[in-house]
Protein backbone atom coordinates (compact mmCIF):
# COMPACT_ATOMS: atom_id res chain seq x y z
CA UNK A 1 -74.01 -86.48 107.78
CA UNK A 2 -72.27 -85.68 104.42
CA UNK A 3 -72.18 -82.98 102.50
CA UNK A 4 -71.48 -82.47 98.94
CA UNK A 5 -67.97 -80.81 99.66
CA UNK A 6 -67.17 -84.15 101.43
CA UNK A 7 -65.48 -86.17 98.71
CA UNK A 8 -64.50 -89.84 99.10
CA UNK A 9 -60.50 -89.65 100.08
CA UNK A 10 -57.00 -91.98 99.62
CA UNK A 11 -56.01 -94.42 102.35
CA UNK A 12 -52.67 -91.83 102.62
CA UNK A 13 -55.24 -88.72 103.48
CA UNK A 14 -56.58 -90.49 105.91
CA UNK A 15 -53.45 -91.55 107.19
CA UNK A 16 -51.78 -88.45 107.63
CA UNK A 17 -54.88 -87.18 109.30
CA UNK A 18 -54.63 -89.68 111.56
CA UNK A 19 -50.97 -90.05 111.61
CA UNK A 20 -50.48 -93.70 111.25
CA UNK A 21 -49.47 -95.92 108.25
CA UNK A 22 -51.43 -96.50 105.26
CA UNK A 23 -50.87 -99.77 106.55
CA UNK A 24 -52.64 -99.15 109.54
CA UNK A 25 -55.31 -97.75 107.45
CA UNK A 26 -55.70 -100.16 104.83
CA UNK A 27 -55.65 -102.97 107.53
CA UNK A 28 -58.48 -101.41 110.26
CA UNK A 29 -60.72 -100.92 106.94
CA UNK A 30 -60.12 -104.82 106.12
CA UNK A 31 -61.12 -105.68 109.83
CA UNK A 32 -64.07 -103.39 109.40
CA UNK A 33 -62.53 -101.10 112.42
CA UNK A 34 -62.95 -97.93 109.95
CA UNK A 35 -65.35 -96.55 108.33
CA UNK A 36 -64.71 -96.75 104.03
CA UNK A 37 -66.22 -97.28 100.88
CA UNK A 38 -65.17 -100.93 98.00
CA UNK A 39 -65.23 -99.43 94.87
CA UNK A 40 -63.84 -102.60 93.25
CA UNK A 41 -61.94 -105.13 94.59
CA UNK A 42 -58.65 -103.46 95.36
CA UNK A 43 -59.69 -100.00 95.47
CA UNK A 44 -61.19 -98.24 99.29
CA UNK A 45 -62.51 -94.70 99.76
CA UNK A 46 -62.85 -92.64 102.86
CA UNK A 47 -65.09 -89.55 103.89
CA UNK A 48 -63.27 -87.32 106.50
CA UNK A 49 -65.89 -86.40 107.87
CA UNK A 50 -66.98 -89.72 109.10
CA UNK A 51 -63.38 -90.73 110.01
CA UNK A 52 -63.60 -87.55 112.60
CA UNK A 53 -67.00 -89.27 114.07
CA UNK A 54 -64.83 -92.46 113.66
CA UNK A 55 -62.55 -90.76 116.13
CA UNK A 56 -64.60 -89.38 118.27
CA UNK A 57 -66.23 -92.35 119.40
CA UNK A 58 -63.26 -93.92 120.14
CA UNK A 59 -62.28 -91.46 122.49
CA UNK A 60 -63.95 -93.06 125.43
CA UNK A 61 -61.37 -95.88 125.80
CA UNK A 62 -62.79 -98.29 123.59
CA UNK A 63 -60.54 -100.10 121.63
CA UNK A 64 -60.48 -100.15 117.91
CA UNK A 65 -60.48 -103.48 116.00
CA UNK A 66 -57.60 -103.90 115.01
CA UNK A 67 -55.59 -101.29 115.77
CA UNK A 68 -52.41 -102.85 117.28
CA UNK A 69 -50.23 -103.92 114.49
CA UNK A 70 -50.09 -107.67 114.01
CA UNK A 71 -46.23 -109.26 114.58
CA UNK A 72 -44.73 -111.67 112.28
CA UNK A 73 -44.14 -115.29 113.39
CA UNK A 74 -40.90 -114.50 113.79
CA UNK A 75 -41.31 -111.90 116.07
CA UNK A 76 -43.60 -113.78 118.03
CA UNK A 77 -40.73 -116.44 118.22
CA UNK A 78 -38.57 -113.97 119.64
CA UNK A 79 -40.75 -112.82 122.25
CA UNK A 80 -41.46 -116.30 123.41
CA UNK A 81 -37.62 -117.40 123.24
């Protein structure tokens, strides 16, 4: 549930909260793995307070969409090689 005093945040609050890359953030809310908020085409919003029930459903071993951080094709060449 929100509350008034629960204002829409930045990608980087969110990240430091959940200390990962804005990155990381930016691409989970693309996948839809993360709760946010389009206000325009390039712009994405966050309430804390749902990123903590975000959290805490994840908690039980369930993987979030997305989380791993996709490898360039030339990484994935290496690996294979």
């Amino acid at each position: 549930m929100t509350t008034p005093t629960d204002n829409l945040v930045r990608a980087s609050a969110v990240a430091r909260y959940l200390g990962v890359s804005r990155q990381s953030v930016f691409c989970w809310a693309k996948q839809g793995g993360i709760p946010c908020y389009r206000l325009g085409e390039s712009t994405i919003r966050f309430r804390l307070s749902e990123i903590k029930e975000w959290v805490d459903s994840c908690r039980h071993g369930s993987r979030v969409a997305g989380c791993a951080r996709q490898k360039s094709a030339t990484q994935q060449d290496r690996m294979i090689a």
